[in-house]
Protein backbone atom coordinates (compact mmCIF):
# COMPACT_ATOMS: atom_id res chain seq x y z
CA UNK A 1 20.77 8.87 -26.61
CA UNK A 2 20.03 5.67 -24.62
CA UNK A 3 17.26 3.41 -25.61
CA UNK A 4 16.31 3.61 -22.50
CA UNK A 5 12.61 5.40 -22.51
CA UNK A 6 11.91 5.23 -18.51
CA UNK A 7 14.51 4.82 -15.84
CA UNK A 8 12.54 3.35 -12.90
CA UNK A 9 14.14 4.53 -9.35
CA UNK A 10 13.15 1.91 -6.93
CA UNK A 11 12.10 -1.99 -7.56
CA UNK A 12 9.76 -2.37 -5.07
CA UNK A 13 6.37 -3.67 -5.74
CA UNK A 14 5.38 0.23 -7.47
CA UNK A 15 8.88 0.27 -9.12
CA UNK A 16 8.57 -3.40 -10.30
CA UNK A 17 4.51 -3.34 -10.98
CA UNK A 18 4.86 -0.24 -13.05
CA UNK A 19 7.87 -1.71 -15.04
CA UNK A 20 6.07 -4.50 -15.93
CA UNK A 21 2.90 -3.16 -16.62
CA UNK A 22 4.32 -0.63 -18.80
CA UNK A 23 6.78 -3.45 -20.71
CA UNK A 24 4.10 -4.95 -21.74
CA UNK A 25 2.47 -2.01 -23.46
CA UNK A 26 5.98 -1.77 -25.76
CA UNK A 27 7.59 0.73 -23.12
CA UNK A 28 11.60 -0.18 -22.73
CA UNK A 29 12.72 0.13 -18.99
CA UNK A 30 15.68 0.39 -16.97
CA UNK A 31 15.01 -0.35 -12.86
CA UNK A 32 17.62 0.83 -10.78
CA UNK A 33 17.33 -0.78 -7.04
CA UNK A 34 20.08 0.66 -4.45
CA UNK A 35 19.95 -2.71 -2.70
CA UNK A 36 22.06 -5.64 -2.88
CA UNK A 37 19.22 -7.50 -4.14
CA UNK A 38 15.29 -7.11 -4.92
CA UNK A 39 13.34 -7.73 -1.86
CA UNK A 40 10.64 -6.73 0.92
CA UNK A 41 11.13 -6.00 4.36
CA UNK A 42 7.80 -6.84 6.67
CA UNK A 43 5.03 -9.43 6.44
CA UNK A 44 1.71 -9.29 4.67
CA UNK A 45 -0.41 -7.30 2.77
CA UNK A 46 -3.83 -6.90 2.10
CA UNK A 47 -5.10 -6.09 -2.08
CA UNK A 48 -8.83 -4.94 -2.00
CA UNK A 49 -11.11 -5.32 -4.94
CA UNK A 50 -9.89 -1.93 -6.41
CA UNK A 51 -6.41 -3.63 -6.67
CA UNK A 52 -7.24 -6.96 -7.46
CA UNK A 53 -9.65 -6.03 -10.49
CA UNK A 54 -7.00 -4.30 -12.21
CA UNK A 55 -4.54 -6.91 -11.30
CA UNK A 56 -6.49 -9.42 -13.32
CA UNK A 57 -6.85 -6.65 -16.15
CA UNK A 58 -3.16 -6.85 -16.42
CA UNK A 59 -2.36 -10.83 -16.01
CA UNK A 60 -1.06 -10.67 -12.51
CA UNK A 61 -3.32 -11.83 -10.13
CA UNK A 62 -3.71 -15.72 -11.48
CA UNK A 63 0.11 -15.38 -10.88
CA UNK A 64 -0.09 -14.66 -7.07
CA UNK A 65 -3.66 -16.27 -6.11
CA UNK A 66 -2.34 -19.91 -5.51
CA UNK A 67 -0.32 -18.22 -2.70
CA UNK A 68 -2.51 -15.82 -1.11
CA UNK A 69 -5.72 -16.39 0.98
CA UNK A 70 -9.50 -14.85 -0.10
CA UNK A 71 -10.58 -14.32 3.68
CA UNK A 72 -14.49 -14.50 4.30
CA UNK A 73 -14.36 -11.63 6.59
CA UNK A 74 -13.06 -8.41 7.43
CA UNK A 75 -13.84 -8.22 11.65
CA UNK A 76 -13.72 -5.48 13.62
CA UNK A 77 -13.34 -6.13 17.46
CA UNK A 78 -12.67 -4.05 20.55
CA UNK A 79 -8.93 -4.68 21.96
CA UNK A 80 -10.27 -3.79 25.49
CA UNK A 81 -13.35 -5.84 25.79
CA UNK A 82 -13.47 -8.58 23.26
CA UNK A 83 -16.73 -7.77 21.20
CA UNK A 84 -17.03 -8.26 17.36
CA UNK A 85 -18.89 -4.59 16.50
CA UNK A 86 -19.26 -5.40 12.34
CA UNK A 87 -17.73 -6.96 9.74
CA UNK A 88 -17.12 -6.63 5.74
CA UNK A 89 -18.49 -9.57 4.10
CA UNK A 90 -15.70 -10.32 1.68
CA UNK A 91 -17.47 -12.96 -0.54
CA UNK A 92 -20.30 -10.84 -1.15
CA UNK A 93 -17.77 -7.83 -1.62
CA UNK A 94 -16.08 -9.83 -4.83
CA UNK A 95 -19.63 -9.71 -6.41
CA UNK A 96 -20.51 -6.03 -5.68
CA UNK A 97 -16.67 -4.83 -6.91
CA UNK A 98 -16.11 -7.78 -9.46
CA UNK A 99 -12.51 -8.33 -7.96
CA UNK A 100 -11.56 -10.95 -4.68
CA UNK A 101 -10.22 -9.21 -1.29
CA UNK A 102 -7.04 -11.41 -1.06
CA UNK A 103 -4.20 -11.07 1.64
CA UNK A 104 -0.62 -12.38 1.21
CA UNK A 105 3.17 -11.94 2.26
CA UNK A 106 4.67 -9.03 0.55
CA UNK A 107 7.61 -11.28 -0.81
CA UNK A 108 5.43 -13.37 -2.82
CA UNK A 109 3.65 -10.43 -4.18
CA UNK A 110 7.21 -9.03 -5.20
CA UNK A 111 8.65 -12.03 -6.36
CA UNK A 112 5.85 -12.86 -8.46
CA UNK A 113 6.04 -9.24 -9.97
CA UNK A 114 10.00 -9.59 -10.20
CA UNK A 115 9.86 -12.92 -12.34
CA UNK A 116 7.36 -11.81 -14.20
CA UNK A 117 9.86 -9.00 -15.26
CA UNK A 118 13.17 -11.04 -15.32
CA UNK A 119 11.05 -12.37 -18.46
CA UNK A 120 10.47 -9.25 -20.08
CA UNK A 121 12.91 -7.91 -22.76
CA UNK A 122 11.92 -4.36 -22.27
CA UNK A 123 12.87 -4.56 -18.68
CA UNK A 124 16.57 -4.27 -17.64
CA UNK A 125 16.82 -4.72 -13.84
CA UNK A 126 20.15 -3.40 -11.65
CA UNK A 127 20.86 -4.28 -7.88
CA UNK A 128 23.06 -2.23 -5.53
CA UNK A 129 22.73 0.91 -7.71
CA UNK A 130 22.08 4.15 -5.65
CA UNK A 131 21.15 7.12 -7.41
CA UNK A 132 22.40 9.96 -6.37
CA UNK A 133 22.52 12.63 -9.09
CA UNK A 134 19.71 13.60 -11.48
CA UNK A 135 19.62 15.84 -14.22
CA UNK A 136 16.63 16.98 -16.72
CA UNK A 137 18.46 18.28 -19.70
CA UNK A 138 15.57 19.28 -21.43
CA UNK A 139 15.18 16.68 -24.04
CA UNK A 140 16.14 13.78 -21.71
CA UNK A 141 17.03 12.70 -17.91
CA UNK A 142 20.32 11.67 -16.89
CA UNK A 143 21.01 9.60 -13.91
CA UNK A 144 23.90 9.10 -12.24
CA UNK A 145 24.82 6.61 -8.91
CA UNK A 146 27.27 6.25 -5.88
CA UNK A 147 28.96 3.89 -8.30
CA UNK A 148 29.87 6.31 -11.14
CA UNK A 149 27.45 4.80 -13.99
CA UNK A 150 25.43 7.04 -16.06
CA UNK A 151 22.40 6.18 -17.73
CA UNK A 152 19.95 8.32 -19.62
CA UNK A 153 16.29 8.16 -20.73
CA UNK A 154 13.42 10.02 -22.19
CA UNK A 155 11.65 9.88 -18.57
CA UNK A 156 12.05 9.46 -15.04
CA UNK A 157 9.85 7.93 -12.77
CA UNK A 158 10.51 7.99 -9.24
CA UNK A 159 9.15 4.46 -7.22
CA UNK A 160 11.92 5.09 -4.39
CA UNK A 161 9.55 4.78 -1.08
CA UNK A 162 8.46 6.93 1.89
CA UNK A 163 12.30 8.29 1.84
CA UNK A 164 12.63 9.39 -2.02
CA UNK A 165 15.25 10.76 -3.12
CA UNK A 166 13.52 11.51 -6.18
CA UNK A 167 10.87 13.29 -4.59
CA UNK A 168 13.56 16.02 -3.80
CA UNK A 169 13.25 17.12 -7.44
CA UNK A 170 9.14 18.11 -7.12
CA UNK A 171 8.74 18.98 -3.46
CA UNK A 172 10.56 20.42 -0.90
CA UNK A 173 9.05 18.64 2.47
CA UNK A 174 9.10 15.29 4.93
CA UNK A 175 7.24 12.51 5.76
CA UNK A 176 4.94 13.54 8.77
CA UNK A 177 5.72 11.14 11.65
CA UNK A 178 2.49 9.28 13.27
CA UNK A 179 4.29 9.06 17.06
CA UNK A 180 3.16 5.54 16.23
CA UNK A 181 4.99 2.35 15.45
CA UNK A 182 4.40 -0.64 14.31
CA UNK A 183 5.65 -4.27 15.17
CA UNK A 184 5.04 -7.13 12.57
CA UNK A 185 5.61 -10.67 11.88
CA UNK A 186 4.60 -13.82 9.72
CA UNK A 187 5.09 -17.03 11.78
CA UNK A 188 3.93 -20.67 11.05
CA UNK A 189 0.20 -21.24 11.82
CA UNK A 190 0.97 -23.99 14.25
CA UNK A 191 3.25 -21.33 16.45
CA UNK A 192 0.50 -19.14 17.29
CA UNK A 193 -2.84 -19.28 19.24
CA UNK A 194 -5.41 -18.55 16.55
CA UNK A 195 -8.24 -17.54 18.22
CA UNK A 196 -9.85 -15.78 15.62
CA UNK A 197 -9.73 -18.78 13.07
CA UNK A 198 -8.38 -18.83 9.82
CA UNK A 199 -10.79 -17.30 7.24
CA UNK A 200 -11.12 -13.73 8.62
CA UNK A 201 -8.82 -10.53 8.75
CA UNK A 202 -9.43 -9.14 12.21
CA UNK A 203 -8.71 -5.90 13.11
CA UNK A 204 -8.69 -5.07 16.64
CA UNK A 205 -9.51 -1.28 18.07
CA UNK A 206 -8.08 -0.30 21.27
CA UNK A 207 -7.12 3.04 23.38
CA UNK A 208 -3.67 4.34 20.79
CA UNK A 209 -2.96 1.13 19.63
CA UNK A 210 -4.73 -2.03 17.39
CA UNK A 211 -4.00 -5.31 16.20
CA UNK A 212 -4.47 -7.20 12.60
CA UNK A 213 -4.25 -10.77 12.11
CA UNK A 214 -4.67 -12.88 8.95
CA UNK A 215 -3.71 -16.30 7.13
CA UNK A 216 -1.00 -15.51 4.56
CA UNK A 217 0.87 -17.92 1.91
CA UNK A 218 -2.08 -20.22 1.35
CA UNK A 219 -2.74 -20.36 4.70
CA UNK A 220 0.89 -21.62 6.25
CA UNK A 221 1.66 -18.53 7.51
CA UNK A 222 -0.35 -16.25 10.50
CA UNK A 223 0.49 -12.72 9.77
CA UNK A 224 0.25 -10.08 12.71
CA UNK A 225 0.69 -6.78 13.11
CA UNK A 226 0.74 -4.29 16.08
CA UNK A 227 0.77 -1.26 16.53
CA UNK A 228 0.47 1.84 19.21
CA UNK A 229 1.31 5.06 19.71
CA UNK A 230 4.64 5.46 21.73
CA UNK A 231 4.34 8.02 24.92
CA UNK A 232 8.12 7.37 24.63
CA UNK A 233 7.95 9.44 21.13
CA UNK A 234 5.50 11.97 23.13
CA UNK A 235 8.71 12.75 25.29
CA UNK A 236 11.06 13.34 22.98
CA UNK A 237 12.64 10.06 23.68
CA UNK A 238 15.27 9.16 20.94
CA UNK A 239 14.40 5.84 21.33
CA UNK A 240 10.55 5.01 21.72
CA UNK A 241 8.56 2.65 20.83
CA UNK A 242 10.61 -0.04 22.58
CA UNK A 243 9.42 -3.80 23.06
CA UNK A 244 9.42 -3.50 26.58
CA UNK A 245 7.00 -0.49 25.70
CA UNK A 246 4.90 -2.60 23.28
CA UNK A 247 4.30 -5.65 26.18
CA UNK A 248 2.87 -2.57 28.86
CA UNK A 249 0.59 -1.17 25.86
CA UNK A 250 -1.13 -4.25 25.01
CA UNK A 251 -0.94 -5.32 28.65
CA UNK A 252 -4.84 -4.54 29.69
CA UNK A 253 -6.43 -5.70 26.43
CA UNK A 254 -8.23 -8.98 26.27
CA UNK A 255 -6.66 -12.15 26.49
CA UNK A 256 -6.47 -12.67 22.55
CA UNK A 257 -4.75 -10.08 22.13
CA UNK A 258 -2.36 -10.05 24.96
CA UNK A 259 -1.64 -13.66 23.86
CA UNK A 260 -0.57 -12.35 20.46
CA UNK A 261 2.01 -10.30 21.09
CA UNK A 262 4.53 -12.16 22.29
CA UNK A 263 4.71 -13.86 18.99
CA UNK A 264 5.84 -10.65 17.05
CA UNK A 265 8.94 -10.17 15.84
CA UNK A 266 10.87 -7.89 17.88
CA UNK A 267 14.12 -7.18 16.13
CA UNK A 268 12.63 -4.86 13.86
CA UNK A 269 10.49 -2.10 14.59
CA UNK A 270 8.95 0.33 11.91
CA UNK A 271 7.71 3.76 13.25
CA UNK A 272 4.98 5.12 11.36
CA UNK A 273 5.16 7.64 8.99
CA UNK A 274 3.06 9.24 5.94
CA UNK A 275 3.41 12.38 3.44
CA UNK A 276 1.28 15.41 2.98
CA UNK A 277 -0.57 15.04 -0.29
CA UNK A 278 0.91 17.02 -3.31
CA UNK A 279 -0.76 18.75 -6.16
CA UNK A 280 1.29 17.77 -8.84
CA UNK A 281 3.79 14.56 -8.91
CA UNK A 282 5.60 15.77 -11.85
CA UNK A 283 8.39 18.17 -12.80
CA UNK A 284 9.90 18.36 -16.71
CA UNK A 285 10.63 14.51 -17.06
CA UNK A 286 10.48 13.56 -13.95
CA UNK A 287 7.82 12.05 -11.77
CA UNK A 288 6.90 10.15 -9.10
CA UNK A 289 4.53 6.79 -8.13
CA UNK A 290 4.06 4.88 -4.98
CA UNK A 291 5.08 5.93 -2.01
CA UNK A 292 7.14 8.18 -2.96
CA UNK A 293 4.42 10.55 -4.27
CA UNK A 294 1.71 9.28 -1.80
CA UNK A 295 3.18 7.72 1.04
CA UNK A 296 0.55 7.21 3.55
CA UNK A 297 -0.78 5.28 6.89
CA UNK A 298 -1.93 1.87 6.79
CA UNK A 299 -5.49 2.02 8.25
CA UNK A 300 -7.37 1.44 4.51
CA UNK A 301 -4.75 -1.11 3.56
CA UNK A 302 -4.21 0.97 0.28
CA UNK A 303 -0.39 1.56 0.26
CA UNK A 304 0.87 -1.61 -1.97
CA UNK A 305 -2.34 -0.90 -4.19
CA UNK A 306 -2.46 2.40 -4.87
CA UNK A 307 1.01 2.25 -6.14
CA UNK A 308 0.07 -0.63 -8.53
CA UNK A 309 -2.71 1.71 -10.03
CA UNK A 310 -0.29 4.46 -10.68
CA UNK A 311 1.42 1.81 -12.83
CA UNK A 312 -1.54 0.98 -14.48
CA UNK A 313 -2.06 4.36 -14.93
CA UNK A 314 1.16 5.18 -16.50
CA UNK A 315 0.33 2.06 -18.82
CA UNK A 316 -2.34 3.86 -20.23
CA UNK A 317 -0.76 7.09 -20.63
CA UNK A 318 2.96 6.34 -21.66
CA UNK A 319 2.60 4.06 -24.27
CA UNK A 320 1.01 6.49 -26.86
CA UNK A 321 4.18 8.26 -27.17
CA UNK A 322 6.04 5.55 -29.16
CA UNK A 323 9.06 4.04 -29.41
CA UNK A 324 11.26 6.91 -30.96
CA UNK A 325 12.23 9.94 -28.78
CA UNK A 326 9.36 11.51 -26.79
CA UNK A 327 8.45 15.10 -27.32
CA UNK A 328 8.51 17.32 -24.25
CA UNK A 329 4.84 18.63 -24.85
CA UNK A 330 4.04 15.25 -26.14
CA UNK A 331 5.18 13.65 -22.79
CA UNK A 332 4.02 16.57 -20.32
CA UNK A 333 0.76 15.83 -21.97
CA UNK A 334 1.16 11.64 -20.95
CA UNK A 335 2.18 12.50 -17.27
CA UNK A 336 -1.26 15.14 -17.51
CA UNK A 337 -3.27 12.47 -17.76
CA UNK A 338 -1.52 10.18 -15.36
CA UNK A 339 -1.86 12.85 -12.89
CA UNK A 340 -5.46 13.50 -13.75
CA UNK A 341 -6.17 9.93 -12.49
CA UNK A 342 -4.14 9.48 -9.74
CA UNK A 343 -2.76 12.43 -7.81
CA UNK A 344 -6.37 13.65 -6.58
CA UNK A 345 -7.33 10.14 -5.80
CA UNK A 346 -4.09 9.40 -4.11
CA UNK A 347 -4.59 12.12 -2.07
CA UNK A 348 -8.06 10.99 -0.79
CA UNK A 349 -6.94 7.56 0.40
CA UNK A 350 -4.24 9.72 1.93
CA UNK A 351 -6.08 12.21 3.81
CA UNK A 352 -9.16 9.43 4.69
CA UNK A 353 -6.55 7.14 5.98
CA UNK A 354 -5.59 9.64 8.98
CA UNK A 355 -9.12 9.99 9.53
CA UNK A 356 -9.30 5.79 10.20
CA UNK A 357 -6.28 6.12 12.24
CA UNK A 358 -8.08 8.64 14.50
CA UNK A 359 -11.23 6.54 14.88
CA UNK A 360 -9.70 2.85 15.20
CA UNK A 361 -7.53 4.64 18.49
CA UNK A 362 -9.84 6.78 20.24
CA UNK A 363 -9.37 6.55 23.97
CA UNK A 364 -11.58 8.49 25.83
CA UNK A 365 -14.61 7.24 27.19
CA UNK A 366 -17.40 9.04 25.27
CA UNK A 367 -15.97 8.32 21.57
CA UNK A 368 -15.06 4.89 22.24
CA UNK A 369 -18.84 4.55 23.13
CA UNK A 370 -19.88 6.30 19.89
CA UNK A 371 -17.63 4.63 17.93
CA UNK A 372 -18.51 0.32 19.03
CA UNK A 373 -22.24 1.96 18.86
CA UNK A 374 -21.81 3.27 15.18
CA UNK A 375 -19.80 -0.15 14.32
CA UNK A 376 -22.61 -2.25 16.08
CA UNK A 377 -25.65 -0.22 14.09
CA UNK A 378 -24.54 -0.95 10.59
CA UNK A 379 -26.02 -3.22 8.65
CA UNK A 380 -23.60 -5.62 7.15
CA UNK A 381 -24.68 -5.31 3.95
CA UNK A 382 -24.03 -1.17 4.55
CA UNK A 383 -21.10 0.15 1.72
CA UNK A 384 -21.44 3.43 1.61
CA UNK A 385 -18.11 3.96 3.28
CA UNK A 386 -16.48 1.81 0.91
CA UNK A 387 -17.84 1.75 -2.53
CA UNK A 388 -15.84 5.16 -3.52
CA UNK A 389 -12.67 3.30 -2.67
CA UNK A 390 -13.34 -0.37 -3.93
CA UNK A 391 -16.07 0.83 -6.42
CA UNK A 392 -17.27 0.97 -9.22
CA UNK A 393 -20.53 -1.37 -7.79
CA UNK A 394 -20.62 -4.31 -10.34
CA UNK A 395 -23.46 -6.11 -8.72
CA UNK A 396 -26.51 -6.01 -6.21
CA UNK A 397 -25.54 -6.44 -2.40
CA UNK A 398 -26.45 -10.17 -1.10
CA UNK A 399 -29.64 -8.78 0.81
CA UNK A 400 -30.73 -7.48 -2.34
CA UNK A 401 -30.46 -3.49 -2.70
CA UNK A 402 -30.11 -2.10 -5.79
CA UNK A 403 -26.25 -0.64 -6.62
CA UNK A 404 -25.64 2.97 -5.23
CA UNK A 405 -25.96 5.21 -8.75
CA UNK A 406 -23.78 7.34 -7.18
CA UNK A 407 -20.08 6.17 -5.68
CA UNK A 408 -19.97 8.35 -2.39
CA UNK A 409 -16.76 10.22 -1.97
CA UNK A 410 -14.39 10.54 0.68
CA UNK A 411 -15.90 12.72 2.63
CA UNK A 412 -19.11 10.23 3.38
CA UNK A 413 -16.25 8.43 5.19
């Protein structure tokens, strides 16, 4: 039998997080990446204080801050019209949750993670290995690639993305298209107008389609993302969501948006996609984390995070086993409790995500009124649609108010 205890599909920032994380609790791990080289495609990312709490738990975060940005606010604006409605104060957020809201390019959140591996001895990392054959024998996993090696463990963990092949082995569906699609791109601060400043994340609401902006790599580096949904995809068009389609979407909004997007990157285009929530992750000795158990839309800014909690979560759970061979009850009891603490609340940043989607893009008349007026009447100081997500509440709000005794739930959302 291999030493190996976990064989990690995927090094991404879940493959890679949860290696590390569990490395350092003793666990021995073997990441298996099918691509030339470790790496992330797109631009930045956003950690909330859920994600950056635990981050600092671990020893992570001082490892990333010097290269991210702690914005001041979180703005929401109307595309059409131009108007702030409310914003998140972010400062005052880091006292409430006891963690900073930080944004940052996804490459320096995976490099960081990657180093921080290369220096582990319990982590063996392979490139340009595509798995393509799995096998639960009972007592162990086997794993085989397009390559012919072979490698067995006592678990395996499935961190291979939206598109898991993994996945295959618990559930027999697809990831649910949007009919949205997104355009990104990081460019130097001097190359764009920035006329939102530099200390905020601003997300702008418009009919189908918005558009975030935010400092990333200390500031160098203007992030932006937009992102509509494609009539071309409405009629069956094989290939929508087309630049020339994303310059006649944004073409009524205000001029600071219309004056963004011509600085996205349009060479790569990333249609929008998310998975049904599951009710169990895990099959025998195999399981999943990341997206590939809870892939899901972008609109809480949860999708890095949550898959670094399943990692921590697996931290917790895994290491109790040992370092000999791990029995079957003994490890279906491990994955139990990982499950226990992530799969439901997975699922609720899955589900509440659509739900954000729907009201950032409303376009008829009526609900757009309803929603600015809804944004425009809450108090700034007003959490109760975050605290179940960023919670639990550390500390008094700045204007004062006691800390909810009771985190709401997703449904207040």
């Amino acid at each position: 039998m291999s030493a190996d205890q976990v064989i990690m599909v995927g090094g991404g920032i879940g493959g890679l997080g949860a290696a590390l994380m569990l490395a350092r609790e003793g666990v021995k791990v073997r990441v298996l990446e099918r691509a030339p080289e470790f790496g992330e495609v797109g631009a930045g990312l956003q950690l909330a204080p859920n994600i950056t709490r635990m981050l600092d738990e671990v020893g992570v975060l001082e490892k990333i801050l010097p290269m991210s940005v702690k914005p001041r606010r979180l703005v929401f604006m109307n595309a059409r019209t131009g108007e702030e409605l409310t914003h998140l104060d972010l400062q005052d957020a880091e006292r409430r949750y006891g963690g900073p809201y930080i944004v940052l390019h996804r490459s320096d959140l995976l490099n960081a993670l990657l180093e921080a591996a290369q220096a582990e001895e319990n982590i063996s990392l392979h490139t340009d290995h595509k798995v393509t054959d799995i096998d639960d024998t009972g007592d162990g996993v086997v794993v085989r690639t397009a390559a012919g090696e072979e490698y067995t463990g006592q678990l395996l963990l499935g961190a291979d993305g939206l598109h898991s092949v993994v996945r295959k082995e618990i559930a027999d569906d697809a990831p649910v298209p949007s009919g949205y699609v997104a355009y990104r791109g990081a460019v130097p601060v001097e190359d764009v107008d920035r006329r939102m400043g530099m200390e905020d994340v601003v997300v702008w609401m418009g009919p189908g389609l918005h558009l975030v902006q935010y400092p990333v790599r200390a500031g160098k580096l203007y992030n932006q993302v937009a992102v509509f949904r494609s009539q071309e995809f409405l009629e069956g068009k094989a290939d929508w969501g087309t630049p020339e389609e994303l310059d006649r979407t944004y073409a009524d909004m205000c001029e600071p948006v219309r004056v963004a997007i011509p600085s996205l990157h349009r060479i790569n285009r990333w249609p929008m996609a998310d998975r049904n929530p599951l009710p169990t992750w895990t099959k025998g000795r195999v399981s999943l984390l990341g997206d590939a158990a809870h892939a899901m839309l972008q609109y809480l800014a949860q999708g890095a995070g949550q898959s670094l909690l399943d990692g921590a979560a697996l931290a917790r759970a895994l290491p109790a086993l040992g370092a000999g061979a791990w029995d079957g009850e003994a490890l279906a009891g491990a994955l139990r409790q990982y499950e226990a603490e992530r799969v439901a609340a997975a699922g609720a940043v899955q589900s509440t995500a659509r739900v954000w989607g729907d009201i950032w893009h409303v376009d008829s008349y009526v609900p757009m009124i309803l929603r600015d007026e809804a944004f425009r009447r809450r108090d700034t100081y007003d959490y109760h649609l975050v605290d179940w997500l960023y919670g639990p509440v550390r500390a008094a709000a700045a204007d004062g108010a006691e800390p909810a005794a009771e985190v709401p739930t997703p449904a207040h959302a």
